[in-house]
N, C-alpha and C. Protein backbone atom coordinates (compact mmCIF):
# COMPACT_ATOMS: atom_id res chain seq x y z
N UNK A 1 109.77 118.32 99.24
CA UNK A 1 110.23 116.98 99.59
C UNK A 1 109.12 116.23 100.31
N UNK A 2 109.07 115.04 100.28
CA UNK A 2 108.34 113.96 100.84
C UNK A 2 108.84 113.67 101.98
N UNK A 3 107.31 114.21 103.43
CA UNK A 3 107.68 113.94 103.89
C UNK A 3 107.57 112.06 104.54
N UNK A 4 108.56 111.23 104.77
CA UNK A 4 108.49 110.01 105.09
C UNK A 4 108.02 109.80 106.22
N UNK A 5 106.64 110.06 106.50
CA UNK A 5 105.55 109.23 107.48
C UNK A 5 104.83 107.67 107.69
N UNK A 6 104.73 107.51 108.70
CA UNK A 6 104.29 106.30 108.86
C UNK A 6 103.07 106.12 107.24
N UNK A 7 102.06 107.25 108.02
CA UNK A 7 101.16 106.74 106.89
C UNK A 7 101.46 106.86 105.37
N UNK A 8 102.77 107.67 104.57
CA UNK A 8 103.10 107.20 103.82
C UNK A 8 103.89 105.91 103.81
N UNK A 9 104.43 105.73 104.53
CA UNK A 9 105.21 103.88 104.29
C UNK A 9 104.01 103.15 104.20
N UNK A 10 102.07 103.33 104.94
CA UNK A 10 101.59 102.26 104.24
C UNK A 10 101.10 102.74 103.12
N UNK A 11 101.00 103.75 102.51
CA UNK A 11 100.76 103.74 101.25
C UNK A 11 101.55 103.30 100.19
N UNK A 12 102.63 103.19 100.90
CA UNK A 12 103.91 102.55 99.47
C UNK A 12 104.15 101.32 99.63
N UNK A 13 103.52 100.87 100.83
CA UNK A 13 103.44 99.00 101.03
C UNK A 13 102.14 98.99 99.94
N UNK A 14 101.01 99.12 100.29
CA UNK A 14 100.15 99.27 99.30
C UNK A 14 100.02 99.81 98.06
N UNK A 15 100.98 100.30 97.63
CA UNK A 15 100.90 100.06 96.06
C UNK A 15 101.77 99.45 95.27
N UNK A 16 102.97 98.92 96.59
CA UNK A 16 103.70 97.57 96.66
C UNK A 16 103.09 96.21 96.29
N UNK A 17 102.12 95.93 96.87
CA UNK A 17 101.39 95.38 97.29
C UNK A 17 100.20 95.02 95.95
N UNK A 18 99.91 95.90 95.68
CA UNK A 18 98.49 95.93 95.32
C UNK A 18 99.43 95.94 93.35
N UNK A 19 100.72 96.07 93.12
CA UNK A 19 100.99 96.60 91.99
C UNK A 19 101.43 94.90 91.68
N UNK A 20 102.00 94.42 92.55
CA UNK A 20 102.18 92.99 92.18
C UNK A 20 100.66 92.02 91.81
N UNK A 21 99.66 92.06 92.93
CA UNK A 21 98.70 91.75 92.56
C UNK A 21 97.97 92.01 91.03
N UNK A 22 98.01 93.24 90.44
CA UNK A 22 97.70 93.68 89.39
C UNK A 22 98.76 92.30 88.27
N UNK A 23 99.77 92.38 88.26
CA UNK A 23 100.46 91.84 87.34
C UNK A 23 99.97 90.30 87.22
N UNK A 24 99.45 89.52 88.59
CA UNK A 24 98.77 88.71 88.69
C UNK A 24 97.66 88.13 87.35
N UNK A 25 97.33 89.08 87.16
CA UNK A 25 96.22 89.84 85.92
C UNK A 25 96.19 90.12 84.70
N UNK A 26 97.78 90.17 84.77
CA UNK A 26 97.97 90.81 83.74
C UNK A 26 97.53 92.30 83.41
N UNK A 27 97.75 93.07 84.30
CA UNK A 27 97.12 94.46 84.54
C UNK A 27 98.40 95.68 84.29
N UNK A 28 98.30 96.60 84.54
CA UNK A 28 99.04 97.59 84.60
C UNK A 28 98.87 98.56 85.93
N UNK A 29 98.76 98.11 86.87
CA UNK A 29 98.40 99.46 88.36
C UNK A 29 98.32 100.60 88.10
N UNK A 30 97.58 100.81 87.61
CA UNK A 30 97.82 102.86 87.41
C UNK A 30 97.46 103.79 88.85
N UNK A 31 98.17 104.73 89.44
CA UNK A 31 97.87 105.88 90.52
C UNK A 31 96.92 106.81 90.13
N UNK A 32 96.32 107.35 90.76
CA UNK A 32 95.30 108.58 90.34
C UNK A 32 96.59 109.58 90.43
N UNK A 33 95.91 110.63 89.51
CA UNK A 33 96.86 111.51 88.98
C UNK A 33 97.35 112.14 90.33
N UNK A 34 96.84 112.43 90.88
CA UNK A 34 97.09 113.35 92.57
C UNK A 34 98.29 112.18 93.69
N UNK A 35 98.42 110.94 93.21
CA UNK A 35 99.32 110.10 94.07
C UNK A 35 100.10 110.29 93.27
N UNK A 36 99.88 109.73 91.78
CA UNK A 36 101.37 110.21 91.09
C UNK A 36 101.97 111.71 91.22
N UNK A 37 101.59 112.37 91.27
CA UNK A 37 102.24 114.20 91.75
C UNK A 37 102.80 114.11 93.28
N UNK A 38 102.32 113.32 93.92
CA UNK A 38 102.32 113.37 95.27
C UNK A 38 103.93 112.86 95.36
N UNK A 39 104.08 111.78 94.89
CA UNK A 39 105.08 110.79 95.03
C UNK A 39 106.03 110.88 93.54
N UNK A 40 105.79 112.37 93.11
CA UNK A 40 106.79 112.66 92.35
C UNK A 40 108.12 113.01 92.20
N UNK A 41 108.55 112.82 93.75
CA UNK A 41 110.09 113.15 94.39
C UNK A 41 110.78 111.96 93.59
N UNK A 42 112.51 112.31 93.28
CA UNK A 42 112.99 111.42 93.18
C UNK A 42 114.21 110.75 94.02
N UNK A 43 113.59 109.76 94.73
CA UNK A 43 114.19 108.92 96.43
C UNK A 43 114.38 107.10 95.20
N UNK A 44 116.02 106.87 96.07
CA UNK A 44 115.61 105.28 95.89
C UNK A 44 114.77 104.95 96.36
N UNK A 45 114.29 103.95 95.94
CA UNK A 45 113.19 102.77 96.26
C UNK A 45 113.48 101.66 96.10
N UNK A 46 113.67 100.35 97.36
CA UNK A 46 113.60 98.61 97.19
C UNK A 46 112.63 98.56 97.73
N UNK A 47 112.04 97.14 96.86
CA UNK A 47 111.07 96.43 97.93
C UNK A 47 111.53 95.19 98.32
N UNK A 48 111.17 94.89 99.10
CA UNK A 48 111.82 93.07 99.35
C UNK A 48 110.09 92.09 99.98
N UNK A 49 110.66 91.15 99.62
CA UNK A 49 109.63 90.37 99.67
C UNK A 49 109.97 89.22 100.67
N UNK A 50 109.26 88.71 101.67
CA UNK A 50 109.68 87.68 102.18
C UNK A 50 108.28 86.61 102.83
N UNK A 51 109.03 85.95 102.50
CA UNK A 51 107.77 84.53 102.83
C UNK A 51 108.70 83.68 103.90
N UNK A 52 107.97 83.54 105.11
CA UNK A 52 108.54 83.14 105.90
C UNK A 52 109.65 83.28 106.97
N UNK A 53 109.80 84.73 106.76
CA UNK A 53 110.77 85.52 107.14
C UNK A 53 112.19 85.39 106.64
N UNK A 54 111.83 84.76 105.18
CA UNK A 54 112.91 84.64 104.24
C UNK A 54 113.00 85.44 103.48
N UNK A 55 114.10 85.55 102.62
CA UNK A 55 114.00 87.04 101.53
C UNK A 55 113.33 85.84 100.47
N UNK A 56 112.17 86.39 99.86
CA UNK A 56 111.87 85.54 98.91
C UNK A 56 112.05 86.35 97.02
N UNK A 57 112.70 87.94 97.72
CA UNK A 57 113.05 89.20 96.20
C UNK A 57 112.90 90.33 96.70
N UNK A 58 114.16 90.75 95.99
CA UNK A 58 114.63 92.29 96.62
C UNK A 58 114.80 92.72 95.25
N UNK A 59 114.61 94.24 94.82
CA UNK A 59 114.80 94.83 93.29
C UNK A 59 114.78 96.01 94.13
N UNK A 60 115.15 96.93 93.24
CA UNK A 60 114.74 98.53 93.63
C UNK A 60 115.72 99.32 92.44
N UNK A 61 115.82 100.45 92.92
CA UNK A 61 116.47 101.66 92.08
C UNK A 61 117.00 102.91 93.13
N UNK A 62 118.06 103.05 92.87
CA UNK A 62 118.87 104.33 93.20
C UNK A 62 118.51 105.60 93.16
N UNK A 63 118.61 106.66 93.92
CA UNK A 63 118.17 107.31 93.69
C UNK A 63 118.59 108.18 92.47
N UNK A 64 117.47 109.34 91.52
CA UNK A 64 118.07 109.73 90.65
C UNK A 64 117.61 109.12 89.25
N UNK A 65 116.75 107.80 89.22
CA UNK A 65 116.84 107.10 88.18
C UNK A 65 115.63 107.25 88.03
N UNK A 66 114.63 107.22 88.80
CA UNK A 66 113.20 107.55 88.69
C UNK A 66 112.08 108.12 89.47
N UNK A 67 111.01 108.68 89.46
CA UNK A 67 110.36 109.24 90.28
C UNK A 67 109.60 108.00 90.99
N UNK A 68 109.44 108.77 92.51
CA UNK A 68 108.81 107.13 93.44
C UNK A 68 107.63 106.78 93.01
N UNK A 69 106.90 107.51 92.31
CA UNK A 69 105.80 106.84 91.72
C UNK A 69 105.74 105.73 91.22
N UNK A 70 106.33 105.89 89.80
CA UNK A 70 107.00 104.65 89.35
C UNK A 70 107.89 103.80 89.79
N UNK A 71 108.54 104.33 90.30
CA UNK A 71 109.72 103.31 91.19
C UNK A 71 109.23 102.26 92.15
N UNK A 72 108.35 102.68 92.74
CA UNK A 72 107.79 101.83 93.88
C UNK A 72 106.33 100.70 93.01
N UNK A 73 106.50 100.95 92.06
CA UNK A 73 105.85 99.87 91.29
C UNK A 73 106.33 98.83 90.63
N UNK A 74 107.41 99.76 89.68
CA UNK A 74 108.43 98.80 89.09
C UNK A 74 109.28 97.91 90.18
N UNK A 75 110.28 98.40 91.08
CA UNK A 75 110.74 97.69 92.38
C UNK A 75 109.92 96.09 92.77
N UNK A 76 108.02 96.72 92.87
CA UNK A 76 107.56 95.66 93.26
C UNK A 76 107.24 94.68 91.97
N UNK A 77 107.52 94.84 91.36
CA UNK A 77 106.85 93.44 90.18
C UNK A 77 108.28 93.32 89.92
N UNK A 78 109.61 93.96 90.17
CA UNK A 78 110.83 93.24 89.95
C UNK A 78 110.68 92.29 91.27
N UNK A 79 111.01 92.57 92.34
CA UNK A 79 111.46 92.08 93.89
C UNK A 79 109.85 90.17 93.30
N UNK A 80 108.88 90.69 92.68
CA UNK A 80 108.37 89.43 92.88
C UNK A 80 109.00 88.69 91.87
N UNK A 81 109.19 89.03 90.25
CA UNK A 81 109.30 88.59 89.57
C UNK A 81 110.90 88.22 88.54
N UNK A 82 111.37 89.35 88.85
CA UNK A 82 112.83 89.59 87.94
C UNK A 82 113.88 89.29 89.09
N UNK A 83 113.63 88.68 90.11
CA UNK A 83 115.32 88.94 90.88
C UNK A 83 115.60 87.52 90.93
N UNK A 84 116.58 87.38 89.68
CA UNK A 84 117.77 86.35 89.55
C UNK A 84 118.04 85.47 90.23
N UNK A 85 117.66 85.57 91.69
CA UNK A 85 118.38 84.52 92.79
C UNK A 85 116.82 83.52 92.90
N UNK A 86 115.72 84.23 92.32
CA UNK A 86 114.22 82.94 92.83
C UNK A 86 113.85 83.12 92.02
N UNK A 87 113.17 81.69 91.47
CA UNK A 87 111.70 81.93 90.84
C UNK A 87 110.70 82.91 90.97
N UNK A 88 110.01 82.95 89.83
CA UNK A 88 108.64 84.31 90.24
C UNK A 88 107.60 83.48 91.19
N UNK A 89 107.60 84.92 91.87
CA UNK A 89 106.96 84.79 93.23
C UNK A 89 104.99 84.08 92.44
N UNK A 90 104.63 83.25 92.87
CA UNK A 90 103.43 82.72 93.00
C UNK A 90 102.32 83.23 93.43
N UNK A 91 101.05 82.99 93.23
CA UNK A 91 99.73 83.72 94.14
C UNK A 91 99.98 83.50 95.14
N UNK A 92 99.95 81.54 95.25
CA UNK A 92 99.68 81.29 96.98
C UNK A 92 101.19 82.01 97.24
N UNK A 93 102.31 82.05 97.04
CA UNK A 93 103.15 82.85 97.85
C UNK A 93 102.93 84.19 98.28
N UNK A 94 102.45 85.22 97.20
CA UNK A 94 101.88 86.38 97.35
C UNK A 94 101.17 86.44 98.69
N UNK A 95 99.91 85.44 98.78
CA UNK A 95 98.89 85.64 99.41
C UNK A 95 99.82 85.82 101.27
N UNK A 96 101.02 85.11 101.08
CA UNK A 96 101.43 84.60 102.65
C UNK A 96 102.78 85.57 102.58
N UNK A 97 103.36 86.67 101.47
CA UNK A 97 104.30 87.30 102.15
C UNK A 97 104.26 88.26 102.65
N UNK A 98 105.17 88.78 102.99
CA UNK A 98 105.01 90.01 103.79
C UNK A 98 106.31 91.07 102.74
N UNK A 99 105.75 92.28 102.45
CA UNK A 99 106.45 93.57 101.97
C UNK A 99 106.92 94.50 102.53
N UNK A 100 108.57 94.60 102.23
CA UNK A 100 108.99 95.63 103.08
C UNK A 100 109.49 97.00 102.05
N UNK A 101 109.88 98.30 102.23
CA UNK A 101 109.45 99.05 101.43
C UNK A 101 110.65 99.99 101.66
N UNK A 102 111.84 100.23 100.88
CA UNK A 102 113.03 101.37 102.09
C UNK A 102 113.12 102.30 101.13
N UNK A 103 113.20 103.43 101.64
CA UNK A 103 113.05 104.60 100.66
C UNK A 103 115.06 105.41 101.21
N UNK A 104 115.37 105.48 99.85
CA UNK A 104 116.74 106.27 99.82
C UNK A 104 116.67 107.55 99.65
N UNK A 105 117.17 108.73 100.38
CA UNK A 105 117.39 109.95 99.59
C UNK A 105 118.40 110.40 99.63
N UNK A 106 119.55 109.96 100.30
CA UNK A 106 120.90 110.34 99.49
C UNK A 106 121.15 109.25 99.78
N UNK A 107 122.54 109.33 99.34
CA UNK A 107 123.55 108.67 98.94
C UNK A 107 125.12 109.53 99.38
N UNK A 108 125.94 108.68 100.32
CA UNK A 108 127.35 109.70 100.22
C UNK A 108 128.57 108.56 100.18
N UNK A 109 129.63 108.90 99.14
CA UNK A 109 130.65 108.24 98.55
C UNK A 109 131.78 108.25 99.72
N UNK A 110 132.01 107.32 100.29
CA UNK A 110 133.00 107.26 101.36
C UNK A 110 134.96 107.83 100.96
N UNK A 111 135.40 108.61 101.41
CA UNK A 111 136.56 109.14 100.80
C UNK A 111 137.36 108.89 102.07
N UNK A 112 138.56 107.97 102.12
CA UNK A 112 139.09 107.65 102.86
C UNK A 112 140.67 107.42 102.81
N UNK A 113 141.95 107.94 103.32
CA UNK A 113 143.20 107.67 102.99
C UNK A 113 143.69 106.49 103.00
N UNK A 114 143.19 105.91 103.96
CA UNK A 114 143.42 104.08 103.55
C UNK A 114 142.10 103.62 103.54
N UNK A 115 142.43 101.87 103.26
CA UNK A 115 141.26 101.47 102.94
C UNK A 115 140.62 100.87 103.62
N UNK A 116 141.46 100.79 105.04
CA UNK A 116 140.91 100.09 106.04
C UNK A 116 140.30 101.09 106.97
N UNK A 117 139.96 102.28 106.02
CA UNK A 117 139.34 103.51 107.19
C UNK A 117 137.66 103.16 106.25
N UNK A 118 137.88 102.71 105.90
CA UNK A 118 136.33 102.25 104.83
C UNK A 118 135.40 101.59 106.17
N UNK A 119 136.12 100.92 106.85
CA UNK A 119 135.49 99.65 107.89
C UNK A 119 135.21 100.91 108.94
N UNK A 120 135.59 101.50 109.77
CA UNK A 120 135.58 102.47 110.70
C UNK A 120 134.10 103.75 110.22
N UNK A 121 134.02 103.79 108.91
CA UNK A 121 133.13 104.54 108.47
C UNK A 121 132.01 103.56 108.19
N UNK A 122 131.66 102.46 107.92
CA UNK A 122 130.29 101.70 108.26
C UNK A 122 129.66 101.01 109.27
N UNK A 123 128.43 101.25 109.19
CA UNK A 123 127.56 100.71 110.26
C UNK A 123 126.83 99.97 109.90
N UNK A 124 126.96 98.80 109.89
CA UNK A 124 126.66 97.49 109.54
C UNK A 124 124.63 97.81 109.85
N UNK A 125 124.59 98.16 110.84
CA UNK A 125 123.43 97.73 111.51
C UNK A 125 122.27 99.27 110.86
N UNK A 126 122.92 100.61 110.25
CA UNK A 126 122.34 101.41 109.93
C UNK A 126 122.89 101.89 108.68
N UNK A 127 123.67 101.50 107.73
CA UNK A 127 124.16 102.09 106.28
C UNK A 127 123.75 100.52 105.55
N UNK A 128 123.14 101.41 104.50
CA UNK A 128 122.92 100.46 102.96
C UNK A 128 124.35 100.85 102.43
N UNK A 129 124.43 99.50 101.79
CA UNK A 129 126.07 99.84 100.57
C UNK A 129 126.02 99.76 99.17
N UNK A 130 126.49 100.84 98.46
CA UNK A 130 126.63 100.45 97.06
C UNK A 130 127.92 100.49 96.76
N UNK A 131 128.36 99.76 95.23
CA UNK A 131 129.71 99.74 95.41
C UNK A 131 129.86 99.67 93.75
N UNK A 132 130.75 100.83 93.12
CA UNK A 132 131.23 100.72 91.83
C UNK A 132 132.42 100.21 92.09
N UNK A 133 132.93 99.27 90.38
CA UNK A 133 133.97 99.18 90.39
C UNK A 133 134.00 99.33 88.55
N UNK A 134 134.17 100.14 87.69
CA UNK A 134 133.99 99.89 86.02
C UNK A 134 132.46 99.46 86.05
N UNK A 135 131.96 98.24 85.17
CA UNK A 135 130.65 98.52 84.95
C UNK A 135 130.18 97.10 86.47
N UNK A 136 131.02 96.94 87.20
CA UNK A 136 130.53 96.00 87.85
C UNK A 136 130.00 97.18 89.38
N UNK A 137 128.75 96.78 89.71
CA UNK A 137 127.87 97.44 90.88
C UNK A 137 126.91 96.38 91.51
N UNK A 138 126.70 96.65 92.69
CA UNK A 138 125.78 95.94 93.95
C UNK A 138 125.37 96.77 94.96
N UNK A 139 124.38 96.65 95.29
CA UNK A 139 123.77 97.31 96.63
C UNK A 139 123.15 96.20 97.33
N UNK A 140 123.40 96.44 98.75
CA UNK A 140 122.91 96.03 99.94
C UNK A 140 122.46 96.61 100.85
N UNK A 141 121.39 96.40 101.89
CA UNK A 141 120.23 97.15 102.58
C UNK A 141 120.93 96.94 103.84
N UNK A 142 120.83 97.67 104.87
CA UNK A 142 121.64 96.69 106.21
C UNK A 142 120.62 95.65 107.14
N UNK A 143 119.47 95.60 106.54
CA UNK A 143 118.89 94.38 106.90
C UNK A 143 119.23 93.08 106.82
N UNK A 144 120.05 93.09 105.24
CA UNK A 144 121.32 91.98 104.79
C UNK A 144 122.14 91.71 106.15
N UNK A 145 122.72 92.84 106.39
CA UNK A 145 124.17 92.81 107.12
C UNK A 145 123.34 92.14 108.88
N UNK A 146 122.64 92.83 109.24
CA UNK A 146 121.81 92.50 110.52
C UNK A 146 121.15 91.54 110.29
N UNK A 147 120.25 90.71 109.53
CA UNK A 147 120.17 89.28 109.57
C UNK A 147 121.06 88.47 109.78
N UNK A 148 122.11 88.85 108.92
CA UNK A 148 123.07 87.48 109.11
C UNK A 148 124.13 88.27 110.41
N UNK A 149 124.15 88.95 110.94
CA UNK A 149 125.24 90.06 112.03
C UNK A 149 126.64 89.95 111.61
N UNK A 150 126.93 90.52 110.13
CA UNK A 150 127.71 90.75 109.68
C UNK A 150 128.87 91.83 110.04
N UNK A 151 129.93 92.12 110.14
CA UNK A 151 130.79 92.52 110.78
C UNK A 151 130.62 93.61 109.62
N UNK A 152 131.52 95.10 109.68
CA UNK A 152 131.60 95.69 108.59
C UNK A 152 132.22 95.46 107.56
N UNK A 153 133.65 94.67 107.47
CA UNK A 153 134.30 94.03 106.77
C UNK A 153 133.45 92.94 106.06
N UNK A 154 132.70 91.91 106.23
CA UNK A 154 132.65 90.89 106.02
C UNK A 154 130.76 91.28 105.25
N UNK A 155 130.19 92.60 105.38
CA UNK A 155 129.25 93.33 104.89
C UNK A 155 130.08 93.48 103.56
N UNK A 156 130.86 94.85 103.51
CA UNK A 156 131.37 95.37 102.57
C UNK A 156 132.07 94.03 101.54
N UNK A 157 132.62 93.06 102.17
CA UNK A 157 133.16 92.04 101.66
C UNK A 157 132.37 91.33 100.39
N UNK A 158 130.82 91.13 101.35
CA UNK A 158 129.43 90.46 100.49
C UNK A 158 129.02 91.41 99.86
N UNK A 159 129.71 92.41 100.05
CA UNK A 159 128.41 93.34 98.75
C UNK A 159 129.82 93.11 97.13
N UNK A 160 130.54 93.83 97.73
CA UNK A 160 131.63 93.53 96.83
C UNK A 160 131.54 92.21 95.87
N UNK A 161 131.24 90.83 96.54
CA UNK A 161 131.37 90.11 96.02
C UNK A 161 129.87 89.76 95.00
N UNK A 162 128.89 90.27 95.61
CA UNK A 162 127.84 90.59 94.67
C UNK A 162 127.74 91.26 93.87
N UNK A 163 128.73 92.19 93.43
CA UNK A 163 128.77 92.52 92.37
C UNK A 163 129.40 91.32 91.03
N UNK A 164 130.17 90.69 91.60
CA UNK A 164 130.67 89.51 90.94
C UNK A 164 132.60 90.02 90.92
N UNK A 165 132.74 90.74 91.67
CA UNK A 165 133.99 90.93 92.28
C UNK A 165 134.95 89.50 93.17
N UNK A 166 135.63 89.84 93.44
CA UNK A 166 136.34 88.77 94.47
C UNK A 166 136.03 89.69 95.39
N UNK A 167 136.01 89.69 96.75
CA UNK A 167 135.67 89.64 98.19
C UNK A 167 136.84 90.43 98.58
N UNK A 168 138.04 90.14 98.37
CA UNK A 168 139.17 91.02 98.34
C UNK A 168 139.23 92.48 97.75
N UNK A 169 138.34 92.72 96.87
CA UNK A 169 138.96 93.71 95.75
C UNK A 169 137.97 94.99 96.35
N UNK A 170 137.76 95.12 97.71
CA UNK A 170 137.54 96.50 98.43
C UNK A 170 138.68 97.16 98.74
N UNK A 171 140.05 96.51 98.62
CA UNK A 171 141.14 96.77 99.07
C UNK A 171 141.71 97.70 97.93
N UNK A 172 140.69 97.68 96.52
CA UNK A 172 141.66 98.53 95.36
C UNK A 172 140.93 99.72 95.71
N UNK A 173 141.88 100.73 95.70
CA UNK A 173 141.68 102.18 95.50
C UNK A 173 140.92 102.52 94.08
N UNK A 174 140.44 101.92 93.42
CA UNK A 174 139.52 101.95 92.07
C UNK A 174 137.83 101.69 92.54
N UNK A 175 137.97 101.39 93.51
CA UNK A 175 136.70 100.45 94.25
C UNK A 175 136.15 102.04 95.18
N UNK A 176 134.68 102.51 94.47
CA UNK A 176 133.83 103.63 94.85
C UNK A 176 133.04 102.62 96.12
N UNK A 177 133.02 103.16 97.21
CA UNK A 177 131.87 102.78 98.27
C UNK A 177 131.15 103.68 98.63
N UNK A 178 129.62 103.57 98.69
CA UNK A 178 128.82 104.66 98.55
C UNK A 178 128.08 104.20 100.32
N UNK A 179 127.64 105.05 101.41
CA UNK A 179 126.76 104.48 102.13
C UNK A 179 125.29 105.42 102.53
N UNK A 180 124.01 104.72 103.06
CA UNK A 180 123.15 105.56 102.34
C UNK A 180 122.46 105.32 103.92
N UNK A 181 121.65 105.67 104.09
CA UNK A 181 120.71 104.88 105.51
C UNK A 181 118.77 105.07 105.11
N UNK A 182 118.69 103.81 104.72
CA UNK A 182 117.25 104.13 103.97
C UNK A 182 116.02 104.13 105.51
N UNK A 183 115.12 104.46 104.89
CA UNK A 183 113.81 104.46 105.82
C UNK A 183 112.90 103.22 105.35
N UNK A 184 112.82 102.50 106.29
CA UNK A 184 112.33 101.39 106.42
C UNK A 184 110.38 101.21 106.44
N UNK A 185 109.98 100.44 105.81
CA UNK A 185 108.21 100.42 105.91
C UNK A 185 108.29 99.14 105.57
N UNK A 186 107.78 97.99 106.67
CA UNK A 186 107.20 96.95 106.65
C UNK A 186 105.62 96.70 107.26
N UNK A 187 105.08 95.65 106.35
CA UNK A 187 103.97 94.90 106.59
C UNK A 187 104.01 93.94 108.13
């Protein structure tokens, strides 16, 4: 297992970093074979991007879906380029944001007799959320929830509803809540 050290979080800002720049280019970032082995564990990976201490793109992957090698590349040319809510991120934007980098390695499915024991089991300020419901899913970082000082209800509420759910429908017993607590690496 990888261990998650400082000086690995800047190596995964930097090839955060440096993998978006490449696309700039029209390039492909390739790792030397010894980083790709290195970072062959398989951990979620988001990156988020922010300009101005705004989210300016968040992407990532779950854990399970890919090795961090790749993950932490793909993540970053999604978070600049593919996330739905902004335009693709720009040079001069590039040049002025700042990359943050959270690495997942588990994941645990909240099992609860009611559903209002869901709220009692999150921590707004230290659990990421994912949330199945059929093919509709969302994840949220608790940087989400602690920017805006979201209550646990009103967290779970916004993730829910990012999936394209109603805001209500944490209340169905069909509704999987997953909570995770990632490791954080910012610029």
């Amino acid at each position: 297992m990888l261990r998650l050290s400082k000086s690995v979080g800047s190596e995964l800002l930097a090839i955060a970093r440096s993998s978006v720049m490449a696309a700039f280019s029209g390039e492909n970032y390739r790792l030397k074979s010894e980083v790709r082995d290195r970072l062959s564990v398989e951990v979620g990976v988001f990156v988020s991007i922010y300009l101005k201490g705004e989210l300016r793109g968040s992407f990532g992957y779950m854990p399970g879906v890919c090795p961090l090698s790749d993950g932490i590349r793909r993540a970053a040319r999604g978070a600049a380029f593919m996330d739905s809510r902004f335009q693709p991120l720009t040079r001069q934007e590039f040049n002025n944001s700042k990359f943050e980098v959270a690495i997942i390695e588990k994941i645990e499915e909240l099992k609860v007799k009611r559903r209002d024991g869901l709220l009692k089991r999150i921590n707004p300020k230290r659990h990421g959320l994912l949330i199945k419901y059929g093919p509709f899913r969302a994840v949220q970082l608790p940087e989400f929830a602690v920017r805006l000082g979201l209550s646990a209800r009103d967290y779970l509420e916004r993730t829910v509803e990012k999936s394209g759910l109603a805001p209500e429908q944490w209340l169905s017993s069909n509704l999987r809540v997953f909570i995770f607590s990632p490791k954080v690496f910012s610029e």
